[in-house]
N, C-alpha and C. Protein backbone atom coordinates (compact mmCIF):
# COMPACT_ATOMS: atom_id res chain seq x y z
N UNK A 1 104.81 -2.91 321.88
CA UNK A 1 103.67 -2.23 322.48
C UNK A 1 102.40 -2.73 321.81
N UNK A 2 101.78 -2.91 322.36
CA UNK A 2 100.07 -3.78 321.85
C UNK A 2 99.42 -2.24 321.54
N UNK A 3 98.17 -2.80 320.31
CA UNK A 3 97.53 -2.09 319.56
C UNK A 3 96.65 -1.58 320.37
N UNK A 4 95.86 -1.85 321.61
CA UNK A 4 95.56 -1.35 322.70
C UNK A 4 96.14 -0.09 323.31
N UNK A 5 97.21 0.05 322.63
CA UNK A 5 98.07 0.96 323.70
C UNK A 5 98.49 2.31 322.94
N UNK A 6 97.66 2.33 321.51
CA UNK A 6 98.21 3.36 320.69
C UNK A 6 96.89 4.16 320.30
N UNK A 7 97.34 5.48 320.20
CA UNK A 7 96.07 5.96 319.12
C UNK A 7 96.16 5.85 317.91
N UNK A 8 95.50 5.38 316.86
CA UNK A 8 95.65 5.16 316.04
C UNK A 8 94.57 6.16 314.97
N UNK A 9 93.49 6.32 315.18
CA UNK A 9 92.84 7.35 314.50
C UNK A 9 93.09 8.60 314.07
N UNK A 10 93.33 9.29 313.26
CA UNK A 10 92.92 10.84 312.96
C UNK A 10 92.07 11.49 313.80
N UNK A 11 91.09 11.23 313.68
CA UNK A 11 89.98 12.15 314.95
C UNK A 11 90.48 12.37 316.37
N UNK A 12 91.13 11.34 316.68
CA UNK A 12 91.45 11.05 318.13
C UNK A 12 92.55 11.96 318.30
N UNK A 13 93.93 11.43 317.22
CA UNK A 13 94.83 12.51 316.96
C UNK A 13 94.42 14.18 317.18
N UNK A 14 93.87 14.18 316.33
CA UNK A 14 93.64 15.90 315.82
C UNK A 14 92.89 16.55 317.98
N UNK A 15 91.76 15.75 318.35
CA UNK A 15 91.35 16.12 319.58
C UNK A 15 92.38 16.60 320.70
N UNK A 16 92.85 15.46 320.69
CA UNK A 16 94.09 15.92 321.60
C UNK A 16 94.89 16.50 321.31
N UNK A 17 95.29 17.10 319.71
CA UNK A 17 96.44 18.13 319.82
C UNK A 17 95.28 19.39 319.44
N UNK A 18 93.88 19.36 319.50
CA UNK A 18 93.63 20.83 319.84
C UNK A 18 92.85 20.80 321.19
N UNK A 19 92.76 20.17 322.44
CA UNK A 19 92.10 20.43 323.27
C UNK A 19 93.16 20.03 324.38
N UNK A 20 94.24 19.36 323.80
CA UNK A 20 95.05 18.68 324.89
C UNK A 20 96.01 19.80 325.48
N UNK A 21 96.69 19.08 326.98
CA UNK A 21 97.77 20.38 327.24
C UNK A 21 99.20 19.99 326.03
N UNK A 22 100.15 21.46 326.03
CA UNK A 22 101.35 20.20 325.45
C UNK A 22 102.63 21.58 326.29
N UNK A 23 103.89 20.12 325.88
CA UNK A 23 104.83 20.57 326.64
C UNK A 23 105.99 20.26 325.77
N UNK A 24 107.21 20.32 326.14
CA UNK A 24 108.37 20.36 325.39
C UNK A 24 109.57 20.42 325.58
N UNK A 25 110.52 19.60 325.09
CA UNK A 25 112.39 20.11 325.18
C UNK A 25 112.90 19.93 324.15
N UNK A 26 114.30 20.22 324.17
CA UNK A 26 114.33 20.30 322.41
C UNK A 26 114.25 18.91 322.06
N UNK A 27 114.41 17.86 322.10
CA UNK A 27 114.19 16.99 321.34
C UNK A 27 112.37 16.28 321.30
N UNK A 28 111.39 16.13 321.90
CA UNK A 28 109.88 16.10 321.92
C UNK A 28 109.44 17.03 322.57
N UNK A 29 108.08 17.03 321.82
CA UNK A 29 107.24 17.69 322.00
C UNK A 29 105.85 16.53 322.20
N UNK A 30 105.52 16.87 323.71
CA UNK A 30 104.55 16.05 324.24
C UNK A 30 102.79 17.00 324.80
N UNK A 31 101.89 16.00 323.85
CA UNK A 31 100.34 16.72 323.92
C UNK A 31 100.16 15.61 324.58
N UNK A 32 98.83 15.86 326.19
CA UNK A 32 98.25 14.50 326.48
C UNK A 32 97.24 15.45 326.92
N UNK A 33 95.85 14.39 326.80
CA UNK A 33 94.46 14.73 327.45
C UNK A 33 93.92 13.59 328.54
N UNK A 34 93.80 14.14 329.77
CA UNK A 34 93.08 13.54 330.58
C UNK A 34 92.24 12.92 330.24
N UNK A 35 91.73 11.40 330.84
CA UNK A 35 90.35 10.71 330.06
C UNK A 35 89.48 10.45 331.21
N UNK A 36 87.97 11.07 331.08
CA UNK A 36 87.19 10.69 332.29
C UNK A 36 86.90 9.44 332.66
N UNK A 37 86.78 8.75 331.47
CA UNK A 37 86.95 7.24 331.53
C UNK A 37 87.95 6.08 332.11
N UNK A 38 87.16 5.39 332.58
CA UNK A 38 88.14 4.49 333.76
C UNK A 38 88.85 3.46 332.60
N UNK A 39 90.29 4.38 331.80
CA UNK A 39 90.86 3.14 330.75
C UNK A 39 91.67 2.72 331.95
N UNK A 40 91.74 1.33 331.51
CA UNK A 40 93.39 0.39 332.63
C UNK A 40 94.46 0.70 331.95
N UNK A 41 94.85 1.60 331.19
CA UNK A 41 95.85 1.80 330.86
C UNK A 41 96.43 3.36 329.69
N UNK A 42 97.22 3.75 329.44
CA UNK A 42 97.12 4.93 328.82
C UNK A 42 97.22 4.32 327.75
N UNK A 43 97.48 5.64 326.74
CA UNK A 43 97.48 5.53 325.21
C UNK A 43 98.19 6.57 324.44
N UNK A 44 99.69 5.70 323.67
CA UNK A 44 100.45 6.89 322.49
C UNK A 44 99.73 6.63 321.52
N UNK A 45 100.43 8.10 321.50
CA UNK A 45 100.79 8.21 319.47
C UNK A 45 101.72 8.73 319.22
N UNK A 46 102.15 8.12 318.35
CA UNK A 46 103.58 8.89 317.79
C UNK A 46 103.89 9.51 316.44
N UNK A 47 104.17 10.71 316.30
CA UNK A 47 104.60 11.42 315.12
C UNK A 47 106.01 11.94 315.05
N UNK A 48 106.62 11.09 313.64
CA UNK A 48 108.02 11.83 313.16
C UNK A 48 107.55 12.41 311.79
N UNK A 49 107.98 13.65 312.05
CA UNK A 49 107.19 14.41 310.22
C UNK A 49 108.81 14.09 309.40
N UNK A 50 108.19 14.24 308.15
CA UNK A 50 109.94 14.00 306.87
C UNK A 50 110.94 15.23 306.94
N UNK A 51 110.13 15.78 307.64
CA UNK A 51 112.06 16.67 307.62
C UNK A 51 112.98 16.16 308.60
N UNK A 52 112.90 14.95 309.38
CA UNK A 52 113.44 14.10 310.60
C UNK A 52 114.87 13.67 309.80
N UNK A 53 114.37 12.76 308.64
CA UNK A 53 114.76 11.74 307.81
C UNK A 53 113.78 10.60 306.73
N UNK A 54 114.72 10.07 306.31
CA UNK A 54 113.94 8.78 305.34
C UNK A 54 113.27 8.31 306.08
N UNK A 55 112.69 7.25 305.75
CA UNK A 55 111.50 6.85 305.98
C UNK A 55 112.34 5.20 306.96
N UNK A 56 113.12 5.06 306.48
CA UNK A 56 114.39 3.94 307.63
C UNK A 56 114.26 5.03 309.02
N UNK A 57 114.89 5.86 308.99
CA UNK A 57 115.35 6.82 310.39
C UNK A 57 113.91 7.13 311.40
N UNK A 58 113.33 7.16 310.44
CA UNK A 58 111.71 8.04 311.13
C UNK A 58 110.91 6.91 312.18
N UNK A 59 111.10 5.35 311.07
CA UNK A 59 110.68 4.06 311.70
C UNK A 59 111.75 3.71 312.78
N UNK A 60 112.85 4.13 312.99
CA UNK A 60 113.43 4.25 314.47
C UNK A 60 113.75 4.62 315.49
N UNK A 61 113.23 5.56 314.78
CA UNK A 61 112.58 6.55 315.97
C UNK A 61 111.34 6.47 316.72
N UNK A 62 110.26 6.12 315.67
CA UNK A 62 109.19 5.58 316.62
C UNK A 62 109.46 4.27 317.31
N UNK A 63 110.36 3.32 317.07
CA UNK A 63 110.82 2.24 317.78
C UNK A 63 111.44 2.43 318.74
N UNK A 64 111.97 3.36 318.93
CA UNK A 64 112.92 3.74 320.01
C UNK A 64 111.74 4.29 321.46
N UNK A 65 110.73 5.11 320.41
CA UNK A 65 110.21 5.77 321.61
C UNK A 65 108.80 4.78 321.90
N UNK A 66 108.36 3.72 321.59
CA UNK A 66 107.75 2.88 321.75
C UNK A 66 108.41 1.54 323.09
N UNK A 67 110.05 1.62 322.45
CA UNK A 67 110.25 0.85 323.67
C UNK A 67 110.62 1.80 325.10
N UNK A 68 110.77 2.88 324.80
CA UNK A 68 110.99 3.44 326.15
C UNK A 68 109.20 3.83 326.37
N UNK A 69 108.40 3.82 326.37
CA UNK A 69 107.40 3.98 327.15
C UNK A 69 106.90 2.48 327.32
N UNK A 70 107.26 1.54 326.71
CA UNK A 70 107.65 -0.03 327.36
C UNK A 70 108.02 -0.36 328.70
N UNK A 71 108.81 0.69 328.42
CA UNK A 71 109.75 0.85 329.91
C UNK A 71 109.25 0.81 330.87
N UNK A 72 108.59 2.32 330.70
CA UNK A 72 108.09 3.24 331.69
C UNK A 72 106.80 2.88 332.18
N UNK A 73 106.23 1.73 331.57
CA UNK A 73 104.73 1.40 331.48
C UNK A 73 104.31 1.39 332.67
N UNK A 74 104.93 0.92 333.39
CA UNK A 74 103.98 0.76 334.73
C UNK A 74 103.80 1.97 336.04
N UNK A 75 105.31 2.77 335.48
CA UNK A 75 105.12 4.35 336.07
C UNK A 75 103.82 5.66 335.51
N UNK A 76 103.48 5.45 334.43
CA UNK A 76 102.75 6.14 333.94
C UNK A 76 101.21 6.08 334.38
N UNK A 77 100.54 7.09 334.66
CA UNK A 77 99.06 7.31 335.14
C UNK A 77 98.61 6.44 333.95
N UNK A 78 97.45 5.78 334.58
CA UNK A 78 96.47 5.15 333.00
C UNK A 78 95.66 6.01 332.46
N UNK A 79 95.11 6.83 332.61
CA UNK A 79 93.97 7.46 332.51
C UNK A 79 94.44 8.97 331.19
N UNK A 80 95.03 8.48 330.76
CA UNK A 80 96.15 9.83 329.99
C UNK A 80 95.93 9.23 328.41
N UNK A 81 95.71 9.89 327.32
CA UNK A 81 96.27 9.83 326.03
C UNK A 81 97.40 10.62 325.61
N UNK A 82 98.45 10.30 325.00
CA UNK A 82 99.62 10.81 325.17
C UNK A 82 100.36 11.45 323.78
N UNK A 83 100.52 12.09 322.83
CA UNK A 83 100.56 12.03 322.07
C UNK A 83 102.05 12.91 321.70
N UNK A 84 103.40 12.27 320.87
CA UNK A 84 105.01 12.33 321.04
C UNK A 84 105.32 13.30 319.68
N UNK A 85 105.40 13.84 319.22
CA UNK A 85 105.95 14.65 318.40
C UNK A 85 107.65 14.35 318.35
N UNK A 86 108.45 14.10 317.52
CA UNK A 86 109.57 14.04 317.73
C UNK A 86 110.58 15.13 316.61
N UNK A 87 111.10 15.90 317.65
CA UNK A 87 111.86 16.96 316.69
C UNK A 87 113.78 15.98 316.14
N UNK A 88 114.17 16.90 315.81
CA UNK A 88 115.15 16.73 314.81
C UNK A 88 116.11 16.26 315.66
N UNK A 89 116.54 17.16 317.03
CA UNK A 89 117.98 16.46 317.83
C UNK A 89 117.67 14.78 317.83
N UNK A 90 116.36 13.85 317.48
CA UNK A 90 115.88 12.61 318.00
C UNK A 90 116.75 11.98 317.26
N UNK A 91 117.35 12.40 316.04
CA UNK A 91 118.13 11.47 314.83
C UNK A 91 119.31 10.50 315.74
N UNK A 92 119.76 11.33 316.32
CA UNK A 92 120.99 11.39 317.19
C UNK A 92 120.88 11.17 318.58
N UNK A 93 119.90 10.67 318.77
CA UNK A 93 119.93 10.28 320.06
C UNK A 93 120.03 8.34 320.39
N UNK A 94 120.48 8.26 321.51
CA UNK A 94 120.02 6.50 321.78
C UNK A 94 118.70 6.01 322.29
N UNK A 95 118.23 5.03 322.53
CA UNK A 95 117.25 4.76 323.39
C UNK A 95 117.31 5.20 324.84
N UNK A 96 118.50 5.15 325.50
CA UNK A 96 118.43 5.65 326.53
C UNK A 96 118.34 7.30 326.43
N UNK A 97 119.06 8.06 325.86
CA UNK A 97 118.76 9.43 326.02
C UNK A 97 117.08 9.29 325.94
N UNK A 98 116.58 8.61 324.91
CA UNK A 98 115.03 9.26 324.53
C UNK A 98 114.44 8.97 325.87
N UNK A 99 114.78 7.93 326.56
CA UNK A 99 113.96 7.42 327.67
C UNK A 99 114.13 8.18 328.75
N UNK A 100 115.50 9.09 328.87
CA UNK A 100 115.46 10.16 330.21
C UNK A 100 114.62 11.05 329.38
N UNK A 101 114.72 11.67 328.20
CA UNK A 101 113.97 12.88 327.55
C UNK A 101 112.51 12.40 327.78
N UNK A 102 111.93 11.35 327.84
CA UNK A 102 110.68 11.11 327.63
C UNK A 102 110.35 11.10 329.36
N UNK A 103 111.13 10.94 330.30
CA UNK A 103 111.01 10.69 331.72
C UNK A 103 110.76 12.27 332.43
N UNK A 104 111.90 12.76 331.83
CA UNK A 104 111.62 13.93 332.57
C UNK A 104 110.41 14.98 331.80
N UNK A 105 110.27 14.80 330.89
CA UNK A 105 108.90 15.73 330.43
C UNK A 105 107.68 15.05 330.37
N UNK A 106 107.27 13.66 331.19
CA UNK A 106 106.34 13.07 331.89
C UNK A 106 106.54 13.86 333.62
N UNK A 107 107.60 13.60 334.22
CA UNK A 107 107.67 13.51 335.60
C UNK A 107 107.85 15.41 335.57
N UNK A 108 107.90 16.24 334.42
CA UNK A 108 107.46 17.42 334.59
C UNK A 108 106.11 18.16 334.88
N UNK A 109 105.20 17.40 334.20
CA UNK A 109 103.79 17.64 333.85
C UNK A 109 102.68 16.26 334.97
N UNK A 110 103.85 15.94 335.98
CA UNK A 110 103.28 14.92 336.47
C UNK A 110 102.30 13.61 336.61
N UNK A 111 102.53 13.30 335.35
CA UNK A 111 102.34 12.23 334.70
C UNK A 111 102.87 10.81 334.96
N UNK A 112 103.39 10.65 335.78
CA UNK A 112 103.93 9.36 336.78
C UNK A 112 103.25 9.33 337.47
N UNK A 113 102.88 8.11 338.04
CA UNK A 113 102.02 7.67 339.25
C UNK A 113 102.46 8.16 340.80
């Protein structure tokens, strides 16, 4: 996923998890804010906090959920900042589970094109 495609700031972070909507199943928890701005494309962020695992497990988890919105890239509205919280069932999951978990709590909040 290109550096374009992430939030990477604190400020930006913190905005969208206090102004953004958010939603949830047990394994993520998803905040996104509408952007009035005409971006060509959306924008994650991803958070695994340490009670997940080591610091190995946590980095594959954000890999996991980096390539499934890889995936999904071209289904997703552009205009969205997106921001992934990942709870504990994530240890144990595959890429594919994360990618239906990440599908259907996009295509809940209608966030697909």
């Amino acid at each position: 996923m290109k550096k374009a495609y992430r939030v990477k700031k604190n400020s930006e972070f913190q905005e969208i998890l206090r102004t953004g909507r958010s939603f949830a199943n047990r394994e993520l928890v998803i905040y996104f804010k509408r952007k009035s701005t005409d971006q060509d494309h959306f924008r994650i962020g991803i958070s695994v906090g340490k009670k997940i695992g080591n610091a190995v497990t946590r980095n594959r988890i954000k890999r996991i959920i980096r390539e499934a919105f890889l995936q999904l890239e071209e289904d997703i509205v552009p205009n969205v900042d997106i921001i992934i919280i990942a709870r504990k069932p994530t240890v144990h999951m595959n890429s594919t589970q994360v990618k239906r978990s990440i599908s259907h709590l996009l295509k809940k909040q209608r966030l697909f094109k």
